[in-house]
N, C-alpha and C. Protein backbone atom coordinates (compact mmCIF):
# COMPACT_ATOMS: atom_id res chain seq x y z
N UNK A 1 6.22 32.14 -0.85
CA UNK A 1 7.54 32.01 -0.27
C UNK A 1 7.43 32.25 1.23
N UNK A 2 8.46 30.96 2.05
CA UNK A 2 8.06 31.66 3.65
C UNK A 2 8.86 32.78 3.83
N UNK A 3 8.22 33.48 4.81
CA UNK A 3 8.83 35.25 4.64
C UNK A 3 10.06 34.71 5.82
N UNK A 4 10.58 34.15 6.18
CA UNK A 4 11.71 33.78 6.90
C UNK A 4 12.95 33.49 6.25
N UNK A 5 12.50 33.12 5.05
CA UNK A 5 13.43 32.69 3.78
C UNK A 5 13.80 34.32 3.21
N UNK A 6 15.28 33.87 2.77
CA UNK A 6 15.34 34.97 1.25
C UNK A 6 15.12 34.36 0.02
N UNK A 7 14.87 35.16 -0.96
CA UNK A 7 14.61 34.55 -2.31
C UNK A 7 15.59 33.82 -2.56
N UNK A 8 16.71 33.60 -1.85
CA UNK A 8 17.90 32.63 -2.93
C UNK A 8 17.54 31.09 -1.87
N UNK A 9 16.80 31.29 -0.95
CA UNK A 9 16.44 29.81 -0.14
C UNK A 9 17.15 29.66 0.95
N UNK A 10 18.11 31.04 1.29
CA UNK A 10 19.02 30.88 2.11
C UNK A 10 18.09 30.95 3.55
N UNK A 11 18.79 30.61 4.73
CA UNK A 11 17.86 31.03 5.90
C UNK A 11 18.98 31.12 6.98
N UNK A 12 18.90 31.77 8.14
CA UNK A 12 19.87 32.41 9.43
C UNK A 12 20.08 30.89 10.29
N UNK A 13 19.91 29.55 10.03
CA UNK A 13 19.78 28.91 10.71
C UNK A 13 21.21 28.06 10.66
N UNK A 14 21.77 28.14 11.77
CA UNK A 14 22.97 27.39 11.99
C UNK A 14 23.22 26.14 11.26
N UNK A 15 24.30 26.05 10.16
CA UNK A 15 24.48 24.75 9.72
C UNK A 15 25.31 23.74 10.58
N UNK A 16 24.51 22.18 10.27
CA UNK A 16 24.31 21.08 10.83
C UNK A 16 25.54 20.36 10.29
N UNK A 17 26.49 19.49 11.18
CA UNK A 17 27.39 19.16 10.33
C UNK A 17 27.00 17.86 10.23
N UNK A 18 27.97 16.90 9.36
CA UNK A 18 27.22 15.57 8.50
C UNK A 18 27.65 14.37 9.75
N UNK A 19 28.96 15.09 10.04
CA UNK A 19 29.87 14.28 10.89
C UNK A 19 30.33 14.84 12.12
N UNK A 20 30.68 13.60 12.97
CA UNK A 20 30.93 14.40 14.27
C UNK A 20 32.79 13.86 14.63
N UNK A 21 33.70 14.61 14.95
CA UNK A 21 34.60 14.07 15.56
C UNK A 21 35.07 13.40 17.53
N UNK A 22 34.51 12.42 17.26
CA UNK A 22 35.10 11.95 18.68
C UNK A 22 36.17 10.81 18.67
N UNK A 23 36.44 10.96 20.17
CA UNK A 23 37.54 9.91 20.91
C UNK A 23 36.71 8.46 21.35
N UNK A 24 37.20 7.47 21.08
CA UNK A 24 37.08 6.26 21.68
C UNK A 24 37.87 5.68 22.42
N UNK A 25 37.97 5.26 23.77
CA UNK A 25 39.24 4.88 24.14
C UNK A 25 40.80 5.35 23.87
N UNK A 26 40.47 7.01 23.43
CA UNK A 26 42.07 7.26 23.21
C UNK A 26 42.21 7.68 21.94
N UNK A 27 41.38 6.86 21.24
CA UNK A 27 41.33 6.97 19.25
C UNK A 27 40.40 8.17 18.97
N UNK A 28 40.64 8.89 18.20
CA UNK A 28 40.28 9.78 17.26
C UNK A 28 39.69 8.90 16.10
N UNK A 29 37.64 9.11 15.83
CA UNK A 29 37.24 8.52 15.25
C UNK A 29 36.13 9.44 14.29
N UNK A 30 35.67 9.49 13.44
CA UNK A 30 34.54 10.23 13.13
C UNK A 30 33.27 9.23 12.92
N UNK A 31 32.10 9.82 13.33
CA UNK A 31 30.82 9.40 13.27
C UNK A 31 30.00 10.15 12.76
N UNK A 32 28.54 9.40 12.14
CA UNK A 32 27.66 10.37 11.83
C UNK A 32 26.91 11.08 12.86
N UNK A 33 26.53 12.63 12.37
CA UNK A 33 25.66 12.92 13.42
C UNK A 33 24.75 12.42 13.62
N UNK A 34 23.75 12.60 14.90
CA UNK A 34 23.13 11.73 15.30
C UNK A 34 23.08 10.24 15.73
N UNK A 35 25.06 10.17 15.66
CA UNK A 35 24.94 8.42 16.11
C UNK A 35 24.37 8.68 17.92
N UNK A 36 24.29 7.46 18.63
CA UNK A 36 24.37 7.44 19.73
C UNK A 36 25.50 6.61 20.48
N UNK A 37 25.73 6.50 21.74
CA UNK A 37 26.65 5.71 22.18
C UNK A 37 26.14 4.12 21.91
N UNK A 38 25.05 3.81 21.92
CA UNK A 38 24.75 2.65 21.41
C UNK A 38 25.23 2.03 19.86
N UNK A 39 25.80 2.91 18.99
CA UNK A 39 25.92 2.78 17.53
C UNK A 39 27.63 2.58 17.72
N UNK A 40 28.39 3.26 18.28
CA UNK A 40 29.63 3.29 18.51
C UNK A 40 29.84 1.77 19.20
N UNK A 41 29.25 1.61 19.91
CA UNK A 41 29.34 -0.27 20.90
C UNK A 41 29.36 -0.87 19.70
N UNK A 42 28.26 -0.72 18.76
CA UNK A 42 27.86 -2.05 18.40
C UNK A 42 28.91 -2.12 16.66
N UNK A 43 29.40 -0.47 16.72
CA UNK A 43 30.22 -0.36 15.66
C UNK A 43 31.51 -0.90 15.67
N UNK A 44 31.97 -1.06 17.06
CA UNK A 44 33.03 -1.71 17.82
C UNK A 44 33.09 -3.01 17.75
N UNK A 45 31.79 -3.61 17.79
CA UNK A 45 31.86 -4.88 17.41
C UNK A 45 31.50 -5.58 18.87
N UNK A 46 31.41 -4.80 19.96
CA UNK A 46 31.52 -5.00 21.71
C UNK A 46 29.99 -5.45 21.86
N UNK A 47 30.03 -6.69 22.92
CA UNK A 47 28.70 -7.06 23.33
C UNK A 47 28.42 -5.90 24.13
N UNK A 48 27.06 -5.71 23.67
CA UNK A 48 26.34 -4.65 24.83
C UNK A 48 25.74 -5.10 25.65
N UNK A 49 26.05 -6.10 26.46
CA UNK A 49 25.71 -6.88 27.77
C UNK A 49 27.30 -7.03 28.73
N UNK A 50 28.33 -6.55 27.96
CA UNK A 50 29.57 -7.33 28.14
C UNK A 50 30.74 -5.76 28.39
N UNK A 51 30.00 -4.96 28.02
CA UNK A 51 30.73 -3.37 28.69
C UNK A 51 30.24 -2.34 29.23
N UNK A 52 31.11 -1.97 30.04
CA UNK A 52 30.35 -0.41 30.47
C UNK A 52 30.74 0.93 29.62
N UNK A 53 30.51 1.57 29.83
CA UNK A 53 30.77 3.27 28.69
C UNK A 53 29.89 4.42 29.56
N UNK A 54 31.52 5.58 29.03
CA UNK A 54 30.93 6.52 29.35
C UNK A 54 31.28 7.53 29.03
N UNK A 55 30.89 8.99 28.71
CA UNK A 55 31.19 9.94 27.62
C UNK A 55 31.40 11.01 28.69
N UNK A 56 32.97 11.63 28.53
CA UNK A 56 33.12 12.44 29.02
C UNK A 56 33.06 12.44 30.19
N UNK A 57 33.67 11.01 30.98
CA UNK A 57 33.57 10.42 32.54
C UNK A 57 32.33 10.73 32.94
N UNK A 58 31.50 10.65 32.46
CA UNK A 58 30.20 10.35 33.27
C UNK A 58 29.86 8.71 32.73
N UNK A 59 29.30 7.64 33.61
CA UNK A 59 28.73 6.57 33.27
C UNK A 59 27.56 6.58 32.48
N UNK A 60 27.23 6.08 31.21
CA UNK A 60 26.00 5.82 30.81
C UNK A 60 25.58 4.47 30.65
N UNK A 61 24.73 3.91 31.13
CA UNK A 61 23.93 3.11 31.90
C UNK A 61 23.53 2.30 30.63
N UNK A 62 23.71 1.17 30.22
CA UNK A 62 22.97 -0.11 28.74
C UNK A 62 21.71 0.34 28.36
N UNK A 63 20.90 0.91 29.19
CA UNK A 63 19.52 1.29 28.90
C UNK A 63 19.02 2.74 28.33
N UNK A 64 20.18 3.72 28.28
CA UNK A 64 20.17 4.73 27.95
C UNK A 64 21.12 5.08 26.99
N UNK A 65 22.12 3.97 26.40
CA UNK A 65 22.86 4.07 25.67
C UNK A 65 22.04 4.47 23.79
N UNK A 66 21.01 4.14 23.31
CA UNK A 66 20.35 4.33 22.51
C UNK A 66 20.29 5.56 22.04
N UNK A 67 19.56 6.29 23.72
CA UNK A 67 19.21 7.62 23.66
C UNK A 67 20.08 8.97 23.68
N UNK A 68 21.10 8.39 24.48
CA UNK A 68 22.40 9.43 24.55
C UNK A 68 23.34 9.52 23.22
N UNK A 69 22.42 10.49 22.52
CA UNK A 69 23.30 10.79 21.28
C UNK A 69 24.57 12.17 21.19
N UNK A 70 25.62 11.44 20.60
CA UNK A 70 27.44 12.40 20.81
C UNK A 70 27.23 13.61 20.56
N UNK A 71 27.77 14.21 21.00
CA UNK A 71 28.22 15.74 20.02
C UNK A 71 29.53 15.66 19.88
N UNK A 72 30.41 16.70 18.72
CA UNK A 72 31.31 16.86 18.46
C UNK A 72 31.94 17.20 19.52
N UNK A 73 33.58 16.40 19.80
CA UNK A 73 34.20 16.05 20.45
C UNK A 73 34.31 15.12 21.98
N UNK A 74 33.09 14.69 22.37
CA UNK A 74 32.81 13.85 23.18
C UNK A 74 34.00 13.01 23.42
N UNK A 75 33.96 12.24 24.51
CA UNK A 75 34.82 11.31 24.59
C UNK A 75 34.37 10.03 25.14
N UNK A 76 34.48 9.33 24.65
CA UNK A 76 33.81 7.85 25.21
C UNK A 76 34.82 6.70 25.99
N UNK A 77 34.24 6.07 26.16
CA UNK A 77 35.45 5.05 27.29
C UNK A 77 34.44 3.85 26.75
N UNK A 78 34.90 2.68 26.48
CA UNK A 78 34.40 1.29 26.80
C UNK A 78 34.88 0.26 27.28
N UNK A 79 34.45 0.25 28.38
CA UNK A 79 35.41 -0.89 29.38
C UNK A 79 34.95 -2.44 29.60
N UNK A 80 35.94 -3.31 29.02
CA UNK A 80 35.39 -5.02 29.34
C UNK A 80 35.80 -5.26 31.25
N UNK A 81 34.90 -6.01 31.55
CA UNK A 81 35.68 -6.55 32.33
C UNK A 81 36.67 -7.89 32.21
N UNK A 82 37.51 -7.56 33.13
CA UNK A 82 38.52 -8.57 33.27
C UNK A 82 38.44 -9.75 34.07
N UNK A 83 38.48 -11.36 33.44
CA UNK A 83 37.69 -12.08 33.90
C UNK A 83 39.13 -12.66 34.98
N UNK A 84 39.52 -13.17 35.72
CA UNK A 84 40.49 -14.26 36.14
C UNK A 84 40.70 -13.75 37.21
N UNK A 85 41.96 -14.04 37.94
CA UNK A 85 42.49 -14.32 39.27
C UNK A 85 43.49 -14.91 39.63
């Protein structure tokens, strides 16, 4: 048995939740943990050539969208541009 464990399997280590609650544009949405802002775009249905985003007013950049994974309560923005004149 690892001696870090108690016999019932329990251990001191902070539980992980399954789901995360964030904002999208305003909306109250839940995601799994570990999504990234890249999973939310493409869950949206939004070309990821075709918006910008950014969590918690900071910009995150198409190329780092993969890697920048949410935490509970984040807030995201995804912005099209507006084509005309």
């Amino acid at each position: 048995m690892n001696a870090d464990k108690t016999a019932d399997n329990t251990d001191d280590s902070p539980a992980v939740a399954a789901t995360l609650r964030i904002r999208v544009n305003g909306a109250a949405i839940t995601v799994a943990a570990g999504s990234s802002v890249d999973d939310v775009v493409r869950r949206l249905g939004l070309p990821a050539d075709g918006v910008a985003t950014a969590v918690n007013a900071e910009f995150v950049a198409r190329g780092v969208r993969r890697t920048r994974l949410l935490r509970d309560g984040d807030r995201i923005d995804c912005l099209q541009p507006i084509v005309g004149g």
